[in-house]
C-alpha atoms as a PDB file:
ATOM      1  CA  UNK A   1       0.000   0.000   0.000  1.00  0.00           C
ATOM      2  CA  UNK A   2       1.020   3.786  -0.337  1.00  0.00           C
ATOM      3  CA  UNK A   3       0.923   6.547   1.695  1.00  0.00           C
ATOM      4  CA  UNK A   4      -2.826   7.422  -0.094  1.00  0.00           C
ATOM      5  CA  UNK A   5      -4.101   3.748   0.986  1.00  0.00           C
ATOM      6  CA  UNK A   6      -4.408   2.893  -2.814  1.00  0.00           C
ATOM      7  CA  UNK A   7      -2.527  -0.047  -4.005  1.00  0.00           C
ATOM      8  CA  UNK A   8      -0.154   1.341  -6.804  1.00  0.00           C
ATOM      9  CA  UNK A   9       0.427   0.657 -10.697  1.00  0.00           C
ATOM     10  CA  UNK A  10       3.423   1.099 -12.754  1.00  0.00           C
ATOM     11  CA  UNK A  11       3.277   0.965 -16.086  1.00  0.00           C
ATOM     12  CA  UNK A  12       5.073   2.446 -19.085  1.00  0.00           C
ATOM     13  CA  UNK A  13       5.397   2.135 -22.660  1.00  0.00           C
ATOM     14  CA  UNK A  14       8.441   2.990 -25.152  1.00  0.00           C
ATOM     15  CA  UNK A  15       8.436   5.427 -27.794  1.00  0.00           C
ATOM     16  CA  UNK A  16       9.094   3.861 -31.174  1.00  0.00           C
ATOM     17  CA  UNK A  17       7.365   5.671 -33.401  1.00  0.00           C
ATOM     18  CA  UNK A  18       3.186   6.983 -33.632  1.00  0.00           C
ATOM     19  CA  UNK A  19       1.098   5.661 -31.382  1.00  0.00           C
ATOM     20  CA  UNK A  20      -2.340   3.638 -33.103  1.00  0.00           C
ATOM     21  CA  UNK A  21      -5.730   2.502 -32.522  1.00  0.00           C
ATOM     22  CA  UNK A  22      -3.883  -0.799 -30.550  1.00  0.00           C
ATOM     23  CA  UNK A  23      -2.187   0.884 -28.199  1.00  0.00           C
ATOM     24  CA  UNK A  24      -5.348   2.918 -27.380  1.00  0.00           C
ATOM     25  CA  UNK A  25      -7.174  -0.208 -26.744  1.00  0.00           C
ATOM     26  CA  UNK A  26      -4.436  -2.446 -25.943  1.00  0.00           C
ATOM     27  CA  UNK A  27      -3.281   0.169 -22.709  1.00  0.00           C
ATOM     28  CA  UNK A  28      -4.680   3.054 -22.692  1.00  0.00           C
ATOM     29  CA  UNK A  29      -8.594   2.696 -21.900  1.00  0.00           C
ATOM     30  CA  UNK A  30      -6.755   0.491 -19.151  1.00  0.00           C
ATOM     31  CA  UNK A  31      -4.908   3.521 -18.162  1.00  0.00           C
ATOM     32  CA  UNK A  32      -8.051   5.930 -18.056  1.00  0.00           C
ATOM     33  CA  UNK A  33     -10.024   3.730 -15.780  1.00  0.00           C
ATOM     34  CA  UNK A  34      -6.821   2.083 -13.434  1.00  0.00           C
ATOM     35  CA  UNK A  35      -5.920   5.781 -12.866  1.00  0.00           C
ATOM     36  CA  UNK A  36      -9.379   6.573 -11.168  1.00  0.00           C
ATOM     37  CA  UNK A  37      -9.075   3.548  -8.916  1.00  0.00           C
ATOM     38  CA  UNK A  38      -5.201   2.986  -8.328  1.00  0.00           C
ATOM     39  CA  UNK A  39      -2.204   5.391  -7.404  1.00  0.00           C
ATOM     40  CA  UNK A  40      -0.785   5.102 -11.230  1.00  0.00           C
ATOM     41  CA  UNK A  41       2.990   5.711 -12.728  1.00  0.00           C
ATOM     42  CA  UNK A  42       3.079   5.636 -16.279  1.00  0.00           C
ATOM     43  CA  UNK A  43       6.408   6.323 -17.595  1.00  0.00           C
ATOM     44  CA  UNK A  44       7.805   7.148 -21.231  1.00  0.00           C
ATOM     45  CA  UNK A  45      10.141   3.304 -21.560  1.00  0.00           C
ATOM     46  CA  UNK A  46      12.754   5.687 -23.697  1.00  0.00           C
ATOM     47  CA  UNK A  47      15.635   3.214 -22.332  1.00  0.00           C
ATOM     48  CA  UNK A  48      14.015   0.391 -22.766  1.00  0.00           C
ATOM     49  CA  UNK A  49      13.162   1.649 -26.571  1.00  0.00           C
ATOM     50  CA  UNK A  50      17.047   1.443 -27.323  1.00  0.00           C
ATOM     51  CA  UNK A  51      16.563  -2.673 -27.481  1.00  0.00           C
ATOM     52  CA  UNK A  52      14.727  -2.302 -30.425  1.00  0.00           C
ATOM     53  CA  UNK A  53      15.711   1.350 -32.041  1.00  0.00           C
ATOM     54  CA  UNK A  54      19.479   0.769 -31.585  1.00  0.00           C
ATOM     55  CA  UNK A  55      20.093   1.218 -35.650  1.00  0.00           C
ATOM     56  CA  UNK A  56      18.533   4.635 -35.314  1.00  0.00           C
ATOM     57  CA  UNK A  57      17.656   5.817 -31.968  1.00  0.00           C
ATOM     58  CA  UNK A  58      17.062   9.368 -33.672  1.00  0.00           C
ATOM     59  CA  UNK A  59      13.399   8.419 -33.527  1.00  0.00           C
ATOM     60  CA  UNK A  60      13.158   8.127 -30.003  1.00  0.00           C
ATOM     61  CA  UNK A  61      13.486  11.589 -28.815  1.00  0.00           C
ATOM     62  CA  UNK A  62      10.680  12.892 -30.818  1.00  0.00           C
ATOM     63  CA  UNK A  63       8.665  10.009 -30.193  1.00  0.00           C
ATOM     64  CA  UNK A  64       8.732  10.572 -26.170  1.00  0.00           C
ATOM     65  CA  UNK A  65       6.985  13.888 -26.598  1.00  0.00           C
ATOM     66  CA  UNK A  66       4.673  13.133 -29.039  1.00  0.00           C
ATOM     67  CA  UNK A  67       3.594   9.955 -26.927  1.00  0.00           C
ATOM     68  CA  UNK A  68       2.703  11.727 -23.905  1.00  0.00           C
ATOM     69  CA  UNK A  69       0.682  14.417 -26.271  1.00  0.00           C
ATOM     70  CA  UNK A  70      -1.292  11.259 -27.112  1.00  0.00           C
ATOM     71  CA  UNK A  71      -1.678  10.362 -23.851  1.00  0.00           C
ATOM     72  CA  UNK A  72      -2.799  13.764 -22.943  1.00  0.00           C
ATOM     73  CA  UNK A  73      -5.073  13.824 -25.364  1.00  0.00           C
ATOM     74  CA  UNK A  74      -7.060  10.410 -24.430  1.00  0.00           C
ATOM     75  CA  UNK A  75      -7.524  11.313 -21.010  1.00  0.00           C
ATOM     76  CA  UNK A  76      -4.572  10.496 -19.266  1.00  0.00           C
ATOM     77  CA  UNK A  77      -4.852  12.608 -15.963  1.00  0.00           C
ATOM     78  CA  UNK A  78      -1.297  14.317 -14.886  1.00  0.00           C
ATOM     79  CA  UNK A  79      -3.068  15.519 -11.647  1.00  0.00           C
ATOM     80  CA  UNK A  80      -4.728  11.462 -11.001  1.00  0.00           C
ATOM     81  CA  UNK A  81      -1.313   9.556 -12.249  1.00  0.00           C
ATOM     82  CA  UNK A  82       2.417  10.270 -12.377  1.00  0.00           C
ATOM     83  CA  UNK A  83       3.678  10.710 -15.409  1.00  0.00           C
ATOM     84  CA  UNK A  84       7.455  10.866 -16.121  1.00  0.00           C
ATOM     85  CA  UNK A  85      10.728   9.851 -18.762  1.00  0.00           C
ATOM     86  CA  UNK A  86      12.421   6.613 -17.318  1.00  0.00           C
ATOM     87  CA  UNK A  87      15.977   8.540 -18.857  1.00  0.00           C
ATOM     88  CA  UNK A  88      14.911  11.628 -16.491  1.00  0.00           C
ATOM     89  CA  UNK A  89      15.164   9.576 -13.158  1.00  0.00           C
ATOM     90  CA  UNK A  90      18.311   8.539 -12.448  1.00  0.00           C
ATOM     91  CA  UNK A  91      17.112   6.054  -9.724  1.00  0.00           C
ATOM     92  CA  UNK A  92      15.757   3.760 -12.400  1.00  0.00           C
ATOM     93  CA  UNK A  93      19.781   3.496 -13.800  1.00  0.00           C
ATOM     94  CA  UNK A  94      20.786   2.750  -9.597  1.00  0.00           C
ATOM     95  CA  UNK A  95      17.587   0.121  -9.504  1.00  0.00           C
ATOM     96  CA  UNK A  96      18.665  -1.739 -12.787  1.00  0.00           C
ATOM     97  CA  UNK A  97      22.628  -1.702 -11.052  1.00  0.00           C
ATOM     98  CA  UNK A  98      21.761  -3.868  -8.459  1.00  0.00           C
ATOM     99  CA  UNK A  99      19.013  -5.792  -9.083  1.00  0.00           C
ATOM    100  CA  UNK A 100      21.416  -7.161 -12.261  1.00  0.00           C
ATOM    101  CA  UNK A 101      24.106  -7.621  -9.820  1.00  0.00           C
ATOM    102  CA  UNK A 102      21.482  -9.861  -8.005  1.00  0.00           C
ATOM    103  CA  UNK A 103      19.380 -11.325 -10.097  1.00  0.00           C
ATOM    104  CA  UNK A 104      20.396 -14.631 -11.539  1.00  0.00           C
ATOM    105  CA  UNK A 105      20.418 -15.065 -15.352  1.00  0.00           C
ATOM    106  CA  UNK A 106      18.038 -18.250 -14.952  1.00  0.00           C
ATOM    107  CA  UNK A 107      15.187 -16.028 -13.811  1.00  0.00           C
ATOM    108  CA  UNK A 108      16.135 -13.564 -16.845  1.00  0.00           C
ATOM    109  CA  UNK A 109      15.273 -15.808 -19.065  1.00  0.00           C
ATOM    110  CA  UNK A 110      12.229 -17.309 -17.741  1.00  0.00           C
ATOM    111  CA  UNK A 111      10.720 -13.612 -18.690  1.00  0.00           C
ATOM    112  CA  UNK A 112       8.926 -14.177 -21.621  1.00  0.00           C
ATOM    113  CA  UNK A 113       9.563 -10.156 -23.159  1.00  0.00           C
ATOM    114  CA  UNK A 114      13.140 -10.963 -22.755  1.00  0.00           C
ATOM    115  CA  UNK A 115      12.795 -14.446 -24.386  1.00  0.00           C
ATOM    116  CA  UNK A 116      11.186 -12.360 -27.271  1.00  0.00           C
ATOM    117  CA  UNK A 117      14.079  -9.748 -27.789  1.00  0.00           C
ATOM    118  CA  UNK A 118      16.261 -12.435 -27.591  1.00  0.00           C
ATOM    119  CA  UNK A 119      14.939 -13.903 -30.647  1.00  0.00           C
ATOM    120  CA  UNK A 120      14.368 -11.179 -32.699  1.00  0.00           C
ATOM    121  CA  UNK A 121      18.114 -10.112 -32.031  1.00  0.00           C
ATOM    122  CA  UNK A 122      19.493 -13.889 -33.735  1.00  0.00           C
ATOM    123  CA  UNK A 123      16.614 -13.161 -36.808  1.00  0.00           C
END
């Protein structure tokens, strides 16, 4: 629990290029209605968006901004969720120091996103 008494969320997406009519059904109706209930962080993923835009990460910068525009725009409440860039808090750089110092590769790979950019970096 939090200091509000709502359980919290923590979510994010990365910014790879326009946002579409999946990731407004896929996440974001989600979004709308967990922020009314929920104490919500929803973070730009531009870190984790340099796994798949490492040929041209160019696109990511302009992405971020655009993205939270969209998010903005669908009803995405700064004053009911936190919204911030994962790059723009250096604590998430300290959090991903040690828990890779202490997390054992075995349990990596049992995470099925990883499994996926795994692959797609062999193809």
């Amino acid at each position: 629990m939090s200091t509000t008494g709502k359980q919290r969320v923590l979510s994010g997406m990365r910014p790879t290029g326009q946002l579409h009519l999946g990731h407004y059904h896929g996440v974001l109706k989600n979004w709308l209605d967990l922020q009314q209930e929920y104490e919500c962080f929803f973070f730009v993923a531009d870190w984790h968006a340099l796994t798949t835009e490492y040929e041209d990460p160019s696109i990511i910068e302009k992405s971020v901004w655009d993205m939270v525009i969209d998010w903005l725009a669908v009803g995405v409440n700064p004053g009911a969720a936190k919204l911030f860039i994962q790059s723009r808090v250096p604590e998430h750089a300290e959090l991903h120091i040690v828990t890779r110092m202490s997390t054992p590769l075995s349990w990596l790979e049992r995470v099925p996103s990883y499994k996926d950019q795994q692959e797609k970096l062999i193809e």
